[in-house]
Protein backbone atom coordinates (compact mmCIF):
# COMPACT_ATOMS: atom_id res chain seq x y z
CA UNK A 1 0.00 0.00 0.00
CA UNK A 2 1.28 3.56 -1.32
CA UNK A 3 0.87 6.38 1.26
CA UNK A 4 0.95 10.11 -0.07
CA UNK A 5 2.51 13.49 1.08
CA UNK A 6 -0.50 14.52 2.80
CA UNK A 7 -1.33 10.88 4.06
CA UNK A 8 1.81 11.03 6.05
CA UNK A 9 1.80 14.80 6.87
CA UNK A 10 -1.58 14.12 8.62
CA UNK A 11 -0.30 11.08 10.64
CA UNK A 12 3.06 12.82 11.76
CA UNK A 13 1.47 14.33 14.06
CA UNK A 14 -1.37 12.11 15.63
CA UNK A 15 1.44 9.28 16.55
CA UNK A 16 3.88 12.69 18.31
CA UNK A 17 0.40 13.68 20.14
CA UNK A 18 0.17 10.22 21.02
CA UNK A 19 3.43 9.69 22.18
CA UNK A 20 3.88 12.81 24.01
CA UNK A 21 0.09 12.38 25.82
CA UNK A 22 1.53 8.15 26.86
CA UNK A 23 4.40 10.21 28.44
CA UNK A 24 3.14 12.56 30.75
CA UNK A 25 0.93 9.93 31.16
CA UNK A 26 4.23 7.50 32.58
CA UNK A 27 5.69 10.31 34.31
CA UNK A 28 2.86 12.06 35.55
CA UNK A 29 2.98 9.42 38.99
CA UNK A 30 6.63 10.72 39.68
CA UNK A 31 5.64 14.51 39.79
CA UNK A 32 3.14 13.29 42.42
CA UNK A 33 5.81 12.07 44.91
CA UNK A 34 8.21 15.33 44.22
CA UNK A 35 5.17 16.95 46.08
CA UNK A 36 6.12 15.97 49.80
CA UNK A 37 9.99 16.83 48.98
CA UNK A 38 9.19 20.08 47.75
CA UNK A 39 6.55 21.00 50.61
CA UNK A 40 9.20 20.33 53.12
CA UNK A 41 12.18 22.40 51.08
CA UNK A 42 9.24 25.01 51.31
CA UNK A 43 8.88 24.88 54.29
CA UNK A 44 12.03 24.37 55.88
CA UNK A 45 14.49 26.03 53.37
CA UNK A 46 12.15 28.77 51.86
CA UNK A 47 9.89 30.03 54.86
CA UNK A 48 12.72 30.38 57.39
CA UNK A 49 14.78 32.74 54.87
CA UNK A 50 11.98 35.75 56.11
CA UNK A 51 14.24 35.49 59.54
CA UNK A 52 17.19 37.25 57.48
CA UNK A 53 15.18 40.47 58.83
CA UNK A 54 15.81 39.51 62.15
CA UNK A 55 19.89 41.01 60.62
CA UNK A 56 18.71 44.45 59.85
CA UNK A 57 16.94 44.72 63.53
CA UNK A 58 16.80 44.78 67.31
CA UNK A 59 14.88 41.69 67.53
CA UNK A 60 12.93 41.56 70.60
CA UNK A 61 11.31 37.66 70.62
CA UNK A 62 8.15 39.09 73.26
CA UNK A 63 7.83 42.04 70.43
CA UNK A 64 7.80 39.41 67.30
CA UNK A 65 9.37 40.03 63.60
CA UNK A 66 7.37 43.34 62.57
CA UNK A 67 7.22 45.09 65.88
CA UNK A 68 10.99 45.15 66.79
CA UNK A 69 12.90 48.00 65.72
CA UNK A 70 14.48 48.55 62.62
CA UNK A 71 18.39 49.42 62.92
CA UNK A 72 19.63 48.75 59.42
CA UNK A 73 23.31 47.90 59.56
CA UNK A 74 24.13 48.59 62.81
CA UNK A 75 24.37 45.09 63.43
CA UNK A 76 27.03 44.66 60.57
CA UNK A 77 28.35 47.01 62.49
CA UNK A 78 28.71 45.80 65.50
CA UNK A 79 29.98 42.94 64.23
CA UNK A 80 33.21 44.73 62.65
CA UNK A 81 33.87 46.39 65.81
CA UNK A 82 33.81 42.55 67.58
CA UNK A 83 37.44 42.42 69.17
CA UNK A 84 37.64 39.02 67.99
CA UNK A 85 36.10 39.17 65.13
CA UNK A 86 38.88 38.90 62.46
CA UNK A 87 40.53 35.97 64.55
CA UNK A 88 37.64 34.13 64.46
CA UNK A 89 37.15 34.28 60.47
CA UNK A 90 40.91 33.71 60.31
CA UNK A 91 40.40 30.42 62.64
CA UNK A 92 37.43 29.73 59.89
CA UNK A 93 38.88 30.24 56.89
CA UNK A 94 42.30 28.33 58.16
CA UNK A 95 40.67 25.52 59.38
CA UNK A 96 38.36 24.76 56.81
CA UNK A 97 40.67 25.11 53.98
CA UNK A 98 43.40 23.02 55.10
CA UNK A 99 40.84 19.95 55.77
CA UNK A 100 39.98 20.90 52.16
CA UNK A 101 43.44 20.40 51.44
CA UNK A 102 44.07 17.44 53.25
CA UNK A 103 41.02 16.09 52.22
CA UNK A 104 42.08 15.71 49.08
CA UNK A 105 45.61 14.67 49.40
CA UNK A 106 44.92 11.58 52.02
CA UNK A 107 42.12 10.09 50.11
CA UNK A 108 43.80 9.96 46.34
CA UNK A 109 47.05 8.43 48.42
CA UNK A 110 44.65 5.71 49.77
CA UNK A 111 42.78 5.09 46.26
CA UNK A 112 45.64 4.55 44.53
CA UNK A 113 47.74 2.15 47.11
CA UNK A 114 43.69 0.37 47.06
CA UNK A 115 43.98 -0.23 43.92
CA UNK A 116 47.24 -1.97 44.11
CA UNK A 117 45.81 -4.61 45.86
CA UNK A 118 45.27 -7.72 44.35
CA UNK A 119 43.16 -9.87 47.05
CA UNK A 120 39.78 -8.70 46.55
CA UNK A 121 38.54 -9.70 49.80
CA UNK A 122 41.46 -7.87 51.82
CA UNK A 123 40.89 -4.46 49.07
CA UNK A 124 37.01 -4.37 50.14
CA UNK A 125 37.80 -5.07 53.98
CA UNK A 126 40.03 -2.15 54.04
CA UNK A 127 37.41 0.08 52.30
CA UNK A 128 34.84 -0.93 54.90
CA UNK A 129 36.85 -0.42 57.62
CA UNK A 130 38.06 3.21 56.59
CA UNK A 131 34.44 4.26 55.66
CA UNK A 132 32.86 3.06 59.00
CA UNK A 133 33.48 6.21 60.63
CA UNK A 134 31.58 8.61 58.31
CA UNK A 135 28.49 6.94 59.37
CA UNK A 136 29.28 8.29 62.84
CA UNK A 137 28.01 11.63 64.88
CA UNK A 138 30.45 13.84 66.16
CA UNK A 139 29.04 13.34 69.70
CA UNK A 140 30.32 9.72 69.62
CA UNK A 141 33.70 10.37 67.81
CA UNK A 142 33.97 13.96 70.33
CA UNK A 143 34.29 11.27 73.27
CA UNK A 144 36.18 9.01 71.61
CA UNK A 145 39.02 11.59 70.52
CA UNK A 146 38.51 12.82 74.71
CA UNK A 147 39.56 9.73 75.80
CA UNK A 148 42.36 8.97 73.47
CA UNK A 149 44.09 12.30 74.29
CA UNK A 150 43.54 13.06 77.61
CA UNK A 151 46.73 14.00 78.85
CA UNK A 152 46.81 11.76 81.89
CA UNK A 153 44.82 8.53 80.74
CA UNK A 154 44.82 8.72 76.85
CA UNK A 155 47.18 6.27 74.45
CA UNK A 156 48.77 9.35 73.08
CA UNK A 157 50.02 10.80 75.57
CA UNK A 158 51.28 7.53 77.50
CA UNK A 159 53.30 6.45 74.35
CA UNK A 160 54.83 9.81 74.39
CA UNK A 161 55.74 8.87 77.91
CA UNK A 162 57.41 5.77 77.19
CA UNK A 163 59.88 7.59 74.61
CA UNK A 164 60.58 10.51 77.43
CA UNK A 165 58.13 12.83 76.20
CA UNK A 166 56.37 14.95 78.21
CA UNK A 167 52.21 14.56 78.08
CA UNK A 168 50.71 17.10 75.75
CA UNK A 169 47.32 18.73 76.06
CA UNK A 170 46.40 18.87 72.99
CA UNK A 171 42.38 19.57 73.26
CA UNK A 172 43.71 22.53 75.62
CA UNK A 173 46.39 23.92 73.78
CA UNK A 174 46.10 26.62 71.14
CA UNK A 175 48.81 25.32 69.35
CA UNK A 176 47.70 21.82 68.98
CA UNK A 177 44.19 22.06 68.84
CA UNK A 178 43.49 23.57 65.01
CA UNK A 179 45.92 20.33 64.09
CA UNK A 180 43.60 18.10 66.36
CA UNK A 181 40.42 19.40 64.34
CA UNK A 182 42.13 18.73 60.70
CA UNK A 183 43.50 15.45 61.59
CA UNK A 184 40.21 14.09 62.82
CA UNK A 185 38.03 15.53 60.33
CA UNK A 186 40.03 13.92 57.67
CA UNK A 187 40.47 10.18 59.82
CA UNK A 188 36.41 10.98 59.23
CA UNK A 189 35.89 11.34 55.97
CA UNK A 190 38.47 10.02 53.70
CA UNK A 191 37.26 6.97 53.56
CA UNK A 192 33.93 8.33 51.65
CA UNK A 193 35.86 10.58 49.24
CA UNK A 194 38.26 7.27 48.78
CA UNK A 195 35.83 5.53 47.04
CA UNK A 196 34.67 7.95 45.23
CA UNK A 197 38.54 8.16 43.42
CA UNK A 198 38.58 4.35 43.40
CA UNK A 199 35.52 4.68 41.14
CA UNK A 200 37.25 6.66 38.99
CA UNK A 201 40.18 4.61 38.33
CA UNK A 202 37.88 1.71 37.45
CA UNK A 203 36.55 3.76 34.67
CA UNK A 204 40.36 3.99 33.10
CA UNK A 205 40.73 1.80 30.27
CA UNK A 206 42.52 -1.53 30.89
CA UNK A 207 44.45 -1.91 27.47
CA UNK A 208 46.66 1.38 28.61
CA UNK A 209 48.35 -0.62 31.71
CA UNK A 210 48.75 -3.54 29.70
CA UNK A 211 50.83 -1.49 26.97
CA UNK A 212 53.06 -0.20 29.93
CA UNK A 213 53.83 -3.44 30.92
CA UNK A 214 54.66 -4.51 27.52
CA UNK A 215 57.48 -1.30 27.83
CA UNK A 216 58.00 -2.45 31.44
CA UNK A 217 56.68 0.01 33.25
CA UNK A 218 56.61 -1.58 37.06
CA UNK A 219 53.71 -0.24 39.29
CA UNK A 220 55.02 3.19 40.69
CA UNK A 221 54.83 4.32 36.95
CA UNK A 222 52.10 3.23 36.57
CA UNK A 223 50.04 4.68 39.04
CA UNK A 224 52.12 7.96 38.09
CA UNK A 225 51.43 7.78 34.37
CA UNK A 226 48.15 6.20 33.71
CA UNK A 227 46.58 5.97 37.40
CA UNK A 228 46.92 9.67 39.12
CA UNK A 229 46.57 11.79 35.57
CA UNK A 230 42.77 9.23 34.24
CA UNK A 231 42.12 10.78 37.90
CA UNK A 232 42.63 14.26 37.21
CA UNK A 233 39.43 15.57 35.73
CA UNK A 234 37.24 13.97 39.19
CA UNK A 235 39.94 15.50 41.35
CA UNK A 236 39.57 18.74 39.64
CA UNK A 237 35.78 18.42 40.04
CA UNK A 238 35.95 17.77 43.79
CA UNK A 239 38.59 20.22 44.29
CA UNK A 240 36.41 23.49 42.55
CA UNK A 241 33.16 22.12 44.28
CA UNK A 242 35.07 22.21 47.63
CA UNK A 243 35.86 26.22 47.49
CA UNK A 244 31.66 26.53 48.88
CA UNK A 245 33.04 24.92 52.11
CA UNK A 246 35.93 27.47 52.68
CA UNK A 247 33.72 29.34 55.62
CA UNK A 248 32.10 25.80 56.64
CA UNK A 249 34.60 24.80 59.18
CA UNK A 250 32.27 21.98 60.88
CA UNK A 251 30.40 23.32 64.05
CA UNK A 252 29.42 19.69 64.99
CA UNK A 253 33.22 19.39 65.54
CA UNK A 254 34.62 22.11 66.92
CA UNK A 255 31.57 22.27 68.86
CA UNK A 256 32.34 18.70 70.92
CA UNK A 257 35.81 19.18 70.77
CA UNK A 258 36.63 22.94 71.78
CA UNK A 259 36.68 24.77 75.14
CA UNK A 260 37.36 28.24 76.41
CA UNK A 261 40.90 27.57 76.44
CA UNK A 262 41.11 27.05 73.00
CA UNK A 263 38.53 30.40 71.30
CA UNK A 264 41.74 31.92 70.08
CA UNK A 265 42.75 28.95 67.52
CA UNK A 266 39.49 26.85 67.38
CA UNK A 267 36.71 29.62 67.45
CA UNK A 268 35.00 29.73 64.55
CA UNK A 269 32.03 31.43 62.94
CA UNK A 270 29.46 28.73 63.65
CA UNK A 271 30.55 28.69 67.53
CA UNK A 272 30.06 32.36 67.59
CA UNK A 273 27.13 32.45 65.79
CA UNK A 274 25.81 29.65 68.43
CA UNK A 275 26.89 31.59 71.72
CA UNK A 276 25.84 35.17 70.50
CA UNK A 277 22.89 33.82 69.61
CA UNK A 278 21.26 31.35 71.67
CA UNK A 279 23.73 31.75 74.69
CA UNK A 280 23.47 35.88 74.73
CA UNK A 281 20.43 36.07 72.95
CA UNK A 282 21.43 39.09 70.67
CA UNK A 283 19.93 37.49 67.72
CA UNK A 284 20.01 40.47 65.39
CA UNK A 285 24.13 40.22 65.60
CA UNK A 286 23.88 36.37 65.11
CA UNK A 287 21.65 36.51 62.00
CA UNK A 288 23.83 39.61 60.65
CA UNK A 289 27.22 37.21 61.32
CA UNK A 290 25.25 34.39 59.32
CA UNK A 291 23.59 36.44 56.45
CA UNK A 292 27.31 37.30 55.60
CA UNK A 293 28.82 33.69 56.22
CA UNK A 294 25.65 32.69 53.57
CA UNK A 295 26.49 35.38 51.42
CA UNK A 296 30.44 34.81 50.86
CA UNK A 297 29.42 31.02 50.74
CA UNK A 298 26.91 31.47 47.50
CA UNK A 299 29.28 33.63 45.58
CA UNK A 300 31.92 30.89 46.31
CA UNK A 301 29.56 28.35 45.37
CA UNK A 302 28.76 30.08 41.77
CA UNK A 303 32.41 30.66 41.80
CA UNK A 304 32.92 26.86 41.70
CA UNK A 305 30.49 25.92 39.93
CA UNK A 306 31.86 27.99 36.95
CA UNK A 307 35.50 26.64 37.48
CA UNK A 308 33.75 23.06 37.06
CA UNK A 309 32.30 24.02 33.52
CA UNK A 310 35.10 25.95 32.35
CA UNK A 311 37.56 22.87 33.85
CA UNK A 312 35.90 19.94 34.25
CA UNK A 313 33.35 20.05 31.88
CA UNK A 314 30.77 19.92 34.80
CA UNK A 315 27.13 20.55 34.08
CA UNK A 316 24.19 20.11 35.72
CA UNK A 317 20.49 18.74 34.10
C-alpha cells in the first residue's frame, strides 16, 4: 500500500500527540511524589529565609518580627567592631581550607595504594573499615578523641611517655588544637571521598596498563602515568566544588571538641554564631554574622560551579 505526502503529513502528528500524551501519562505518577519533597524544602528552606530580617533589627522575641525596631546595619556594624572578630574568620577560613586540602591529598594516596591490591577480599575489607566512621556523629567520635588524648589517661600521651616525652594537652592547647580538628576531620571522611577516586580509576581503560607493561613500566609508573593523571578531571571536580566549604569549618566538631581555652585557635564562625545567639540572645548580631557567612558562601559556590564548567566540563540537568 502507497501512502501520499499529505497521508503522512496528517499522521506525523497524531502518533507525536500520542506519544507525548503516553508520556506525561508514565511520568505524571513521579511529579506526584516530588510533592512531599518540595513541601518540606518550602517549608524548611524557603519560609525560614523571612528570619534574614531579624539582621537588619533589634529583635525583641516578646515584640515578634514586625514590631521590633528597625536598625539597618548597625548590626554589621557591631559585628566589625567585635574584638575578635577577624581571629575568628581567620580560625574559619584556616581551618576549613586546610581539611579541604588534606582532604584531598589523604584520600587519592589511599585510592591509589587500594587499587594496588590484588586480594579482593582484603581491598574491600580495608574500604569498609576506613568508611565506618563517616556513618558516625560527632558526639560519639567527640568522646572518643577525649579519651584517646587526655593528657593523663589517653594512648597518646602515654606512648609519648614511654619515649621521654612529656604529656601534651592537645584539646587545651592553642597550638595543637586547630591540628587536632584537621586530623580528625580527615580520619572521618576520607574513607567516603576514597571511594569515590577508586571509582574513577575503574573507569580507566585496561588496554593502557597492559601497553606499559609490555614497555616495562613496574607499578610506581604506573600509578604515576596512567593511574593519578585518568584521575585528574574527578579531582579537579571535587577540588572546585570544595571552594563553597571554605567558611564551613564543621560546628558539629569544633563544637564537641573545643573549650574556652582554645577560642583563640578553634573559634569559629558557627561557635560564635551559636553563643551570640542562643547563649546571649542578641539574635540580630547572630543573623547579621550568618547572612554574611551565607552570602560569601553562595558567591563561592557560583564561583565553583563555573570553574567546574570551564575545567571539568561539569554541568548540571
Amino acid at each position: 500500500m502507497k501512502y501520499t505526502k499529505s497521508d503522512t503529513s496528517v499522521q506525523i502528528p497524531h502518533n507525536a500527540r500520542s506519544t507525548k500524551k503516553a508520556k506525561h501519562k508514565r511520568e505524571f505518577p513521579l511529579h506526584l511524589m516530588l510533592i512531599p519533597g518540595v513541601i518540606i524544602v518550602l517549608i524548611y528552606s524557603y519560609l525560614p529565609m523571612v528570619g534574614i530580617l531579624f539582621a537588619f533589627q533589634k529583635f525583641i522575641p516578646v515584640q515578634g518580627l514586625f514590631g521590633s525596631k528597625w536598625v539597618g546595619f548597625d548590626n554589621f556594624r557591631y559585628v566589625l567592631q567585635m574584638p575578635d572578630v577577624w581571629q575568628v574568620l581567620w580560625n574559619t577560613f584556616y581551618i576549613a581550607t586546610m581539611k579541604i586540602i588534606a582532604g584531598q591529598i589523604v584520600p587519592i594516596t589511599v585510592a591509589l595504594l587500594l587499587n594496588e591490591m590484588k586480594r579482593a577480599f582484603v581491598k574491600r575489607g580495608v574500604q569498609t573499615l576506613i568508611y565506618l566512621p563517616h556513618f558516625l556523629s560527632w558526639v560519639i567520635l567527640g568522646a572518643i578523641i577525649a579519651d584517646i588524648l587526655s593528657p593523663s589517661e589517653g594512648i597518646v600521651n602515654q606512648m609519648l611517655q614511654a619515649f621521654g616525652i612529656d604529656p601534651v594537652f592537645f584539646l587545651g592547647s592553642n597550638k595543637w588544637f586547630p591540628s587536632v580538628l584537621i586530623i580528625s576531620d580527615v580520619w572521618k571522611e576520607f574513607g567516603f571521598s576514597t571511594i569515590v577516586y577508586l571509582a574513577a580509576i575503574t573507569s580507566i581503560n585496561p588496554s593502557l596498563y597492559e601497553a606499559a607493561i609490555v614497555d616495562g613500566a613496574n607499578y610506581t609508573r604506573q600509578a604515576w602515568h596512567i593511574t593519578l593523571p585518568g584521575m585528574v578531571p574527578i579531582i579537579i571536580l571535587l577540588a572546585t566544588l570544595s571552594l563553597g566549604s571554605v567558611l564551613n569549618a564543621g560546628f558539629d566538631q569544633v563544637f564537641n571538641l573545643y573549650s574556652p581555652t582554645v577560642y583563640q585557635s578553634g573559634d569559629i564562625l558557627d561557635t560564635l554564631i551559636y553563643r551570640i545567639g542562643l547563649i546571649d540572645a542578641q539574635f540580630g548580631v547572630a543573623t547579621a554574622i550568618g547572612l554574611f557567612k551565607s552570602v560569601v558562601s553562595l558567591v563561592l559556590i557560583s564561583i565553583s560551579y563555573i570553574l567546574a564548567y570551564r575545567i571539568a566540563n561539569y554541568r548540571i540537568f
